[in-house]
Protein backbone atom coordinates (compact mmCIF):
# COMPACT_ATOMS: atom_id res chain seq x y z
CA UNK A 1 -20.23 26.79 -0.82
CA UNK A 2 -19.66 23.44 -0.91
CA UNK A 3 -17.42 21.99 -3.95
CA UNK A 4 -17.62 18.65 -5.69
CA UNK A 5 -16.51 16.18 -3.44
CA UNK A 6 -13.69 13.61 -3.75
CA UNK A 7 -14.66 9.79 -4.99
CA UNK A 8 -13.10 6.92 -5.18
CA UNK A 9 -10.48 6.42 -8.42
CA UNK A 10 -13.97 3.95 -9.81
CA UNK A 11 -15.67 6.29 -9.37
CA UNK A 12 -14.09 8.88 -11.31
CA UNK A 13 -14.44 6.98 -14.08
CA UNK A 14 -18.23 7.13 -14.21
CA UNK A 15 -19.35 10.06 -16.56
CA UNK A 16 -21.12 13.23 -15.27
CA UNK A 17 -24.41 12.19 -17.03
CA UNK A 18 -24.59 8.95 -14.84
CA UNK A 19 -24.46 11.39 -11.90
CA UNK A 20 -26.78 13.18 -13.26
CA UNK A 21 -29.38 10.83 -13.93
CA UNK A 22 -28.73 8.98 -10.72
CA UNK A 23 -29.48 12.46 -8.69
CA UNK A 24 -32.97 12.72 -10.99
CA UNK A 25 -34.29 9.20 -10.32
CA UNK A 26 -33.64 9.75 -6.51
CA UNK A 27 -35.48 13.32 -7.01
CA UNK A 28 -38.47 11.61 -8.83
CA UNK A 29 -38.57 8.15 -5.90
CA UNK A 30 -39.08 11.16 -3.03
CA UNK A 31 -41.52 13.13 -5.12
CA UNK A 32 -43.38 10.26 -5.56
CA UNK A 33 -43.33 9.11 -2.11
CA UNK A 34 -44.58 12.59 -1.16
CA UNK A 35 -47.11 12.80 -3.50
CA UNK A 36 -48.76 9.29 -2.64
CA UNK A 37 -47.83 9.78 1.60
CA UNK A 38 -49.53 13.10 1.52
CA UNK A 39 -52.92 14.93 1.13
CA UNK A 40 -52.20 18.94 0.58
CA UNK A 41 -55.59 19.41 1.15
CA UNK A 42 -55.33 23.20 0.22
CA UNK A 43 -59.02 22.83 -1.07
CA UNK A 44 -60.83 25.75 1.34
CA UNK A 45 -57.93 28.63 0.72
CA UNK A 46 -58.05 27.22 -3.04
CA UNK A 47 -61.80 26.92 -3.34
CA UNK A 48 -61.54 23.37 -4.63
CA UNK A 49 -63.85 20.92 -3.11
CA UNK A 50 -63.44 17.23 -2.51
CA UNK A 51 -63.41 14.82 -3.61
CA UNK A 52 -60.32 15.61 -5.44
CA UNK A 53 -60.29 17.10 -8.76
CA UNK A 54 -57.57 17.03 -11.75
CA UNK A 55 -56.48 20.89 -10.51
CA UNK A 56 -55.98 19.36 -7.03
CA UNK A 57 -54.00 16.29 -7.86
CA UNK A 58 -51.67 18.63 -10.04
CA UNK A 59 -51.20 20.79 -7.64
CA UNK A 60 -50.39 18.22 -5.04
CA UNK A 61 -48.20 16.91 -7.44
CA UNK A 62 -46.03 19.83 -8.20
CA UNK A 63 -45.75 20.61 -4.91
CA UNK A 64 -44.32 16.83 -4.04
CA UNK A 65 -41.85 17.94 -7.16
CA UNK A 66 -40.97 21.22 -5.69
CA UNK A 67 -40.13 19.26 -2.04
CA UNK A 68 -38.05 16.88 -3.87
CA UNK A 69 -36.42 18.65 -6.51
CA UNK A 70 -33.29 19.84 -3.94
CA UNK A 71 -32.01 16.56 -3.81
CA UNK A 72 -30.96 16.90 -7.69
CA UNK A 73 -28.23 19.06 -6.21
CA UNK A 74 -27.40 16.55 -3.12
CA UNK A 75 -23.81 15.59 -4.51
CA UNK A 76 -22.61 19.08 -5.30
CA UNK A 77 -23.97 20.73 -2.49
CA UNK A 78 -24.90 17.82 0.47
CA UNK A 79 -25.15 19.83 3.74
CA UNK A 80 -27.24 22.97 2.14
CA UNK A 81 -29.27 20.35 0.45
CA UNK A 82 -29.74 18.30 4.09
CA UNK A 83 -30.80 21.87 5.63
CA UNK A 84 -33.54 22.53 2.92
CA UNK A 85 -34.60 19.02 3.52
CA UNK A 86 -34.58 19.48 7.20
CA UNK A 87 -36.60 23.02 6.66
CA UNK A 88 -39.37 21.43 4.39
CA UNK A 89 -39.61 18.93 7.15
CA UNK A 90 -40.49 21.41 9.84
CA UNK A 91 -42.60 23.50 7.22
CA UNK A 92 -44.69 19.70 6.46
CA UNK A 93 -44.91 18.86 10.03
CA UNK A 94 -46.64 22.28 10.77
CA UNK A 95 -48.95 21.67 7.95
CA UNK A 96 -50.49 18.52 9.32
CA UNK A 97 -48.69 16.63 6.72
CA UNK A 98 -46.48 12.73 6.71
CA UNK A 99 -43.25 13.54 7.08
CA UNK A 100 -41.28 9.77 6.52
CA UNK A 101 -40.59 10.25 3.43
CA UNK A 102 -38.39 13.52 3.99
CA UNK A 103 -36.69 11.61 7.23
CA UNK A 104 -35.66 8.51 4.77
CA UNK A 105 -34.15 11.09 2.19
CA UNK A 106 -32.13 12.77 5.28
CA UNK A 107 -30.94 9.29 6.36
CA UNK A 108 -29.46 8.51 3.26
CA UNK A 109 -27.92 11.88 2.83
CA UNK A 110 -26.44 11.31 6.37
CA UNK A 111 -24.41 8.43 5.33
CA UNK A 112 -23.75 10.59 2.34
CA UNK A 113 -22.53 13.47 4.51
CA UNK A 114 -20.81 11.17 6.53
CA UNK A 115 -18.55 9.54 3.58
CA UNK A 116 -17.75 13.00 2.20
CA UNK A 117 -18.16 15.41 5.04
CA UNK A 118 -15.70 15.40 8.72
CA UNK A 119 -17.59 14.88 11.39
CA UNK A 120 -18.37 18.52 12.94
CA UNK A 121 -20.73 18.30 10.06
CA UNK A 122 -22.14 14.88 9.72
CA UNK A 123 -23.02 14.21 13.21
CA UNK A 124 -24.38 17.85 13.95
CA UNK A 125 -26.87 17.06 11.13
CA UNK A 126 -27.53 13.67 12.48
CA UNK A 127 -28.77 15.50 15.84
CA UNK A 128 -30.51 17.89 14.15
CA UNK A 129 -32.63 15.52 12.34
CA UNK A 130 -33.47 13.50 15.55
CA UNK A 131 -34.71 16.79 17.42
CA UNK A 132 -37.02 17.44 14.85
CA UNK A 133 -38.45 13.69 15.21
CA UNK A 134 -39.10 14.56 18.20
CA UNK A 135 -40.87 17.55 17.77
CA UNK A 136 -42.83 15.80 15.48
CA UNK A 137 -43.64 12.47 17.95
CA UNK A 138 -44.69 15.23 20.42
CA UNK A 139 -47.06 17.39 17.67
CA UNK A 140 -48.10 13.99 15.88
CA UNK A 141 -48.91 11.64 19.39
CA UNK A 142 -49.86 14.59 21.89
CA UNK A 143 -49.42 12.18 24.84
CA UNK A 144 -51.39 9.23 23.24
CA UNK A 145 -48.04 6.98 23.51
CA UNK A 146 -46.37 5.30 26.60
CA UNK A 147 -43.54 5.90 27.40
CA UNK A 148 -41.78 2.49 26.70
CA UNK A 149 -43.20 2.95 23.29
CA UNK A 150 -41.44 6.79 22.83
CA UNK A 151 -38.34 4.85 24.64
CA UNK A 152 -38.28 2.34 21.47
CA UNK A 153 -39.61 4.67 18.94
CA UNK A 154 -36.65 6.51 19.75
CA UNK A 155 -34.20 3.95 19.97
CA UNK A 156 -35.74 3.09 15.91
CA UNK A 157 -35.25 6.22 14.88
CA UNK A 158 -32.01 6.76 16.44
CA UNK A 159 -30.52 3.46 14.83
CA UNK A 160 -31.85 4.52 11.26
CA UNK A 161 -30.01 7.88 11.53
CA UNK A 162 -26.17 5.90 13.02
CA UNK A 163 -26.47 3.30 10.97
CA UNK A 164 -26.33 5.17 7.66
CA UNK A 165 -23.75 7.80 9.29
CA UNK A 166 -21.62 4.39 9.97
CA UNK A 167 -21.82 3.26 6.73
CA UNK A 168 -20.45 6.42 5.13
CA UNK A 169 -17.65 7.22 8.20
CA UNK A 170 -16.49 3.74 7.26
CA UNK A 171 -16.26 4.79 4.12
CA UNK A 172 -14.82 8.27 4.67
CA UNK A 173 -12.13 6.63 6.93
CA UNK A 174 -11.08 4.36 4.19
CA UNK A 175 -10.66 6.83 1.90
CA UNK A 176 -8.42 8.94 4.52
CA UNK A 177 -6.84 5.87 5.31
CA UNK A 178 -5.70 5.38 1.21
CA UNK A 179 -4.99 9.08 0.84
CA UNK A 180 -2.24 8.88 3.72
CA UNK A 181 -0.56 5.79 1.89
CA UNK A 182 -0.43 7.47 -1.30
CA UNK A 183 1.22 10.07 0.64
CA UNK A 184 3.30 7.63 2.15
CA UNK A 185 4.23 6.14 -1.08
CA UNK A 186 5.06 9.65 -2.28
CA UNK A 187 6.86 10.19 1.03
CA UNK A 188 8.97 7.10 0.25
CA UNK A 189 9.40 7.73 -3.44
CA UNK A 190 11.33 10.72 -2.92
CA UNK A 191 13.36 9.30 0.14
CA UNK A 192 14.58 6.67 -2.91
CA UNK A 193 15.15 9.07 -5.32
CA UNK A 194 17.28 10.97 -2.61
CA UNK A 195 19.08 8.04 -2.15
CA UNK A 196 19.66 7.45 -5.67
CA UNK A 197 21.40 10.79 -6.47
CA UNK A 198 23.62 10.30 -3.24
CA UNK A 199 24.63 7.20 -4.60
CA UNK A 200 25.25 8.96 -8.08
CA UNK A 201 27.33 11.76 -6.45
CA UNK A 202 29.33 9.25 -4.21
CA UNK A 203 30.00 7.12 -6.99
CA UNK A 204 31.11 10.06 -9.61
CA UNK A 205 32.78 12.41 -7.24
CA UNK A 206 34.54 10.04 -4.92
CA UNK A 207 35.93 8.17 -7.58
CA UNK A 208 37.85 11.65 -9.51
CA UNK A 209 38.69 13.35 -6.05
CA UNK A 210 40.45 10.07 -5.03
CA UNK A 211 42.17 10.10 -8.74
CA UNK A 212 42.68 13.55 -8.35
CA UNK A 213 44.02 13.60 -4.45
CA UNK A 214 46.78 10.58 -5.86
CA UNK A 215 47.58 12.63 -8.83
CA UNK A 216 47.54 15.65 -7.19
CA UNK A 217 50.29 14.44 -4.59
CA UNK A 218 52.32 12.57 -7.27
CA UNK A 219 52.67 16.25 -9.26
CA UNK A 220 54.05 17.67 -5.89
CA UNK A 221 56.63 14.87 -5.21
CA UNK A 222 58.01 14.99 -8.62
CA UNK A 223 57.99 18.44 -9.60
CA UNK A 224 61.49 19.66 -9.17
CA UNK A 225 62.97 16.47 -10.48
CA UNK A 226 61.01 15.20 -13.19
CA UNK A 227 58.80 17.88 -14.92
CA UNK A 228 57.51 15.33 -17.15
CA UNK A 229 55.91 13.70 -14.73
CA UNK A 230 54.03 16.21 -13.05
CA UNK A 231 52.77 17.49 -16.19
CA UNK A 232 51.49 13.61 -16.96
CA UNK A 233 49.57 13.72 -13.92
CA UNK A 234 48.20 17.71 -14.28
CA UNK A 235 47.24 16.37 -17.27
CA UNK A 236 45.35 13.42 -15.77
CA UNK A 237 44.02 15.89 -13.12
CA UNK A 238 42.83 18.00 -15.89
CA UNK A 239 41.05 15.42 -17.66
CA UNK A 240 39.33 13.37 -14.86
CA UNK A 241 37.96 16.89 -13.60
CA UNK A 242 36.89 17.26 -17.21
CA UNK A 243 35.24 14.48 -17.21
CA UNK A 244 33.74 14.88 -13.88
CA UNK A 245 32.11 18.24 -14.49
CA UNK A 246 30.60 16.78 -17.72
CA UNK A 247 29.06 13.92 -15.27
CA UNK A 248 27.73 16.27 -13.09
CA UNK A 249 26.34 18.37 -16.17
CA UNK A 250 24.61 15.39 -17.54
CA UNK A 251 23.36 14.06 -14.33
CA UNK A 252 21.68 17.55 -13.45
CA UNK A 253 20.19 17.95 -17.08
CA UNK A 254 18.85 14.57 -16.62
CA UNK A 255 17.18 15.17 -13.43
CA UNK A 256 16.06 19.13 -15.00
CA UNK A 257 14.27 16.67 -17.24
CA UNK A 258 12.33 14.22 -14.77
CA UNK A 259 11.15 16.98 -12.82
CA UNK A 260 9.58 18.77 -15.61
CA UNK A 261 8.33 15.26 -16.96
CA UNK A 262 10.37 15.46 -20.49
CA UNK A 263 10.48 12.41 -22.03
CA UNK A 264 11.24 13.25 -25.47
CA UNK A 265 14.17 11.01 -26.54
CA UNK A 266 15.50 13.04 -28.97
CA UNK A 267 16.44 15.34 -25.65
CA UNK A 268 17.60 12.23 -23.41
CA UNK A 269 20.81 11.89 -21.86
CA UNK A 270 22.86 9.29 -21.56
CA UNK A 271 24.19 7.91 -18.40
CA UNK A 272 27.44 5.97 -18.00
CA UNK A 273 27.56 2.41 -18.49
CA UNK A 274 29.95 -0.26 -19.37
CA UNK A 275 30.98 1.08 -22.43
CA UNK A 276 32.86 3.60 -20.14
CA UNK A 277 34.92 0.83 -18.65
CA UNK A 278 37.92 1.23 -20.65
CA UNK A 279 38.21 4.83 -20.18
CA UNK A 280 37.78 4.42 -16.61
CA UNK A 281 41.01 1.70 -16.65
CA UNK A 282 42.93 4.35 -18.83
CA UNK A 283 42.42 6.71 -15.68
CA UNK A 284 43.51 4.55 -13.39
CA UNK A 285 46.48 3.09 -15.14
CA UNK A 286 47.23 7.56 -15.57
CA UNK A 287 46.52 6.92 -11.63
CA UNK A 288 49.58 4.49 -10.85
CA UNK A 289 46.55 1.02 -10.90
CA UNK A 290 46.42 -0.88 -13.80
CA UNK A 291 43.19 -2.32 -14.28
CA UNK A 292 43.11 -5.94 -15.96
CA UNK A 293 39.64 -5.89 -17.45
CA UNK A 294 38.34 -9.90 -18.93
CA UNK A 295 35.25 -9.99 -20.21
CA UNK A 296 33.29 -13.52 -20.78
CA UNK A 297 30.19 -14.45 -23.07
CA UNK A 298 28.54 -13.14 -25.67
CA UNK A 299 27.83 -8.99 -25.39
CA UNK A 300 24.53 -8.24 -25.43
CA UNK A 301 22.58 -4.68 -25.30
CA UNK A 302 21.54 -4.21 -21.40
CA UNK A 303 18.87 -2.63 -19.42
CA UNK A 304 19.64 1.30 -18.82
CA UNK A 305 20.09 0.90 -14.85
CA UNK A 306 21.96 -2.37 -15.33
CA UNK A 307 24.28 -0.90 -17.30
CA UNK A 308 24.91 2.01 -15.12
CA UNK A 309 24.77 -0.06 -12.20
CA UNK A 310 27.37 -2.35 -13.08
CA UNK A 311 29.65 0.64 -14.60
CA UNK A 312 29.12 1.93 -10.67
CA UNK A 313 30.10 -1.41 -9.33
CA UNK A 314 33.37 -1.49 -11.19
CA UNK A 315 33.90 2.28 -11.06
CA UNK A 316 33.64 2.29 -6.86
CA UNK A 317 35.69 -1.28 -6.25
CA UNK A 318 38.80 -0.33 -8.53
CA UNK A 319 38.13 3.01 -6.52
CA UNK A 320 38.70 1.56 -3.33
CA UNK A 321 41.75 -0.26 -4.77
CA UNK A 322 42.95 2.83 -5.47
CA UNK A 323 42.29 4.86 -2.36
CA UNK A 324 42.52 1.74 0.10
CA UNK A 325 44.22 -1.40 -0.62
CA UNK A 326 47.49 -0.53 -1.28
CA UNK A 327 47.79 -2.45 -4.69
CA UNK A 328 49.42 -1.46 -8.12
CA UNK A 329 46.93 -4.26 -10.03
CA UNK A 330 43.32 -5.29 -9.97
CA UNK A 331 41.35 -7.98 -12.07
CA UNK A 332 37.93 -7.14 -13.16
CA UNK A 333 35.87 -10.24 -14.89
CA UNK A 334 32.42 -8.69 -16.54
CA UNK A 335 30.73 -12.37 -17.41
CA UNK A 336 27.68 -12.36 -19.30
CA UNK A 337 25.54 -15.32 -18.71
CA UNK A 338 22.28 -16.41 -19.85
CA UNK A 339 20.25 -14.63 -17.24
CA UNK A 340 22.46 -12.97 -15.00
CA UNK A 341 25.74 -10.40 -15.68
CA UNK A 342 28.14 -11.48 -13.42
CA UNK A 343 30.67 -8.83 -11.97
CA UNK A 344 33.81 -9.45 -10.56
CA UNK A 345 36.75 -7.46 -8.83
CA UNK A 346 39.77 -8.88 -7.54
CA UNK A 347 42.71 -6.90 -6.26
CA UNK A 348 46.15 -8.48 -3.91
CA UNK A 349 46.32 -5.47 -1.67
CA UNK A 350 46.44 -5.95 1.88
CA UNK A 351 42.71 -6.81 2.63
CA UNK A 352 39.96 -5.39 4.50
CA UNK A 353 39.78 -2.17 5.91
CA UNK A 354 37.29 -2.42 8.46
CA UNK A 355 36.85 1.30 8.88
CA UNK A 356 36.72 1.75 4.84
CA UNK A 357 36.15 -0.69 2.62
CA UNK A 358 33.09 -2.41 4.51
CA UNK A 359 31.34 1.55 4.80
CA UNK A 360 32.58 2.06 8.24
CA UNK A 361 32.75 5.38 7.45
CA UNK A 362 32.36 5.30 3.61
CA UNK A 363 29.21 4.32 1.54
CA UNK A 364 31.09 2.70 -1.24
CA UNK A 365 30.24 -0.76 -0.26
CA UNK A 366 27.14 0.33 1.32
CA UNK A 367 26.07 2.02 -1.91
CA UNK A 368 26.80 -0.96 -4.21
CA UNK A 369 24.85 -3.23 -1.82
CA UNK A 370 21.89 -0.73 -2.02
CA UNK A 371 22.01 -0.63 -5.90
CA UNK A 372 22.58 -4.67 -6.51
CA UNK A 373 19.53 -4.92 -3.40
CA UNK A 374 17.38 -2.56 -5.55
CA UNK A 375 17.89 -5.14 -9.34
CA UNK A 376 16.71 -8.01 -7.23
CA UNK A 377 20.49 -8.86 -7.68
CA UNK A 378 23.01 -10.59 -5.03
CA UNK A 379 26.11 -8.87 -3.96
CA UNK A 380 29.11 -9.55 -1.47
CA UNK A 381 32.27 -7.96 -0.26
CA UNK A 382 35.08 -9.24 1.36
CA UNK A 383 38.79 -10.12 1.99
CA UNK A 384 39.87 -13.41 0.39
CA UNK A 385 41.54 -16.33 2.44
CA UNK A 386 44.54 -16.23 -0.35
CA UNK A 387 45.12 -12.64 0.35
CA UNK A 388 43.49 -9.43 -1.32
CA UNK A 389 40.22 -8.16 -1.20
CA UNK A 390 36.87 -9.28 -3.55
CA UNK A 391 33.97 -7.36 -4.28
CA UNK A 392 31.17 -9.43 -6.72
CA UNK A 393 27.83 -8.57 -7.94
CA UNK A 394 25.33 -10.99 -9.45
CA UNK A 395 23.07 -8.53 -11.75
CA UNK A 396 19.75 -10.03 -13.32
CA UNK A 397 19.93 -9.31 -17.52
């Protein structure tokens, strides 16, 4: 059984009773060409006698109802309603009756068929419909034609069955056609929102193991001779992987909640963002880096992924300071201008690290130029002509 077929998002919007009442006034236009197009003279088997009395012109009026009422059900139900049409076609040829006005209500439910229907089903009942015109041409005529005129008769016919069925495969194609880029959009959607948790990851993992790695190695070179020491940096292990886990916890809970669509705020949590700067330079300074952090203009409250994108930018590029360049200081200038936050790291190690620093191998730079690209922001990374390597991001806020 057929089901309710899809429609365009405007149409969706139209209520079921204007469906409704569109389906009746095409019902009551064919019952109404039937009754006035056709005779039903049942008088003999009926004993009625002409010329035509009230009894016969109901009765050939219910019956023109009774032919027409199917098509009431022509949107739910389009190729059994097209069969009962073509089947009170044949029965109305055999009685002796016009026929036209049963054709023009299959050529419009062609088109119909056509728009929601593939075509094993569509053009099946397109050739259906044009053998039984010819049945009909041969019962109707009985040889009285040419054949040039069955030649163009044909060739009529023919064009008011395909053009209809063009009209609604245009159709149907340009719905498939908007259904695959919604799927493409969904396709790509998720491909971004990949992206963005790999980004996340790299940003919040790469940054502690690195801490953790330098740390790690400092506790083992000191450990016999200064105790002290390698308890200060187990204790810095201990807290960055503290404060990784509770990262990871929050990042996961947030993500729990956009896949089950909770947007409750009282339930919302909070991502990292510049307020985190300063613990981030106490890690590094526990790290062997000291972090000189300036900031310029007036604070001001920013957008969510701004925030956390420029918390990313300085978290990865004092990152790479550590990990990479060799250096026991960096500068990092946070600049808030009128329409732009302005980010700035500056370190005097020894430079660029083709293999490294530029995402040779890594995706720290090539993650920061994918978040700054995605803000509509500018962003460049490189090793300064005074010595020392530069990372800056122009953020719009």
């Amino acid at each position: 059984m057929d089901r309710d077929v899809p429609r365009a998002p405007w149409l969706r919007r139209l209520p079921s009773g204007v469906w409704t009442a569109l389906a009746w006034c095409a019902a009551g236009q064919l019952a109404l060409l039937l009754f006035m197009s056709t005779t039903f003279e049942l008088a003999p088997p009926l004993g009625l006698r002409h010329p035509p009395s009230v009894a016969g012109l109901a009765l050939r009026a219910a019956l023109a109802v009774v032919l027409a009422l199917p098509v009431c059900w022509a949107r739910r139900w389009p190729t059994q309603v097209f069969g009962v049409l073509l089947a009170e076609a044949a029965v109305v040829l055999l009685l002796g009756e016009r026929t036209w006005p049963l054709f023009m209500a299959m050529d419009v439910l062609i088109g119909y068929l056509a728009a929601v229907r593939p075509g094993r089903v569509s053009i099946p009942a397109g050739l259906a419909e044009f053998a039984l015109w010819l049945v009909d041409l041969a019962i109707t005529k009985r040889g009285a034609v040419t054949t040039g005129d069955v030649v163009s008769s044909a060739a009529a016919f023919a064009a008011g069955i395909a053009i209809p069925w063009a009209i609604g495969n245009s159709v149907h194609q340009q719905r498939r056609y908007s259904s695959d880029l919604r799927a493409y959009a969904a396709r790509q959607a998720i491909t971004v929102e990949r992206l963005r948790i790999a980004r996340e990851l790299h940003d919040l993992v790469a940054h502690s193991i690195g801490v953790i790695a330098i740390q790690a190695g400092a506790a083992s070179m000191v450990l016999d001779v200064e105790p002290a020491g390698a308890r200060r940096a187990l204790d810095a292990i201990d807290a960055t992987s503290r404060e990784t886990l509770a990262g990871l916890r929050r990042m996961l809970v947030s993500l729990r909640h956009a896949e089950t669509g909770a947007d409750d705020p009282s339930i919302a949590v909070p991502l990292a963002g510049l307020e985190a700067v300063e613990r981030l330079t106490a890690t590094m300074a526990q790290a062997g880096v000291e972090v000189d952090v300036q900031w310029r203009g007036r604070a001001r409250p920013l957008p969510p992924e701004i925030d956390l994108a420029a918390f990313r930018i300085v978290q990865e590029s004092v990152t790479n300071v550590l990990r990479h360049a060799g250096a026991g200081r960096c500068e990092v200038h946070i600049a808030y201008h009128e329409e732009e936050l302005a980010i700035d790291v500056i370190d005097e190690g020894h430079g660029r690290a083709p293999d490294r620093r530029t995402g040779g191998t890594g995706y720290g730079i090539a993650g920061m130029r994918e978040r700054v690209a995605l803000l509509n922001g500018r962003f460049s990374a490189g090793s300064r002509p005074e010595g020392g390597f530069r990372v800056a991001a122009r953020l719009p806020a």
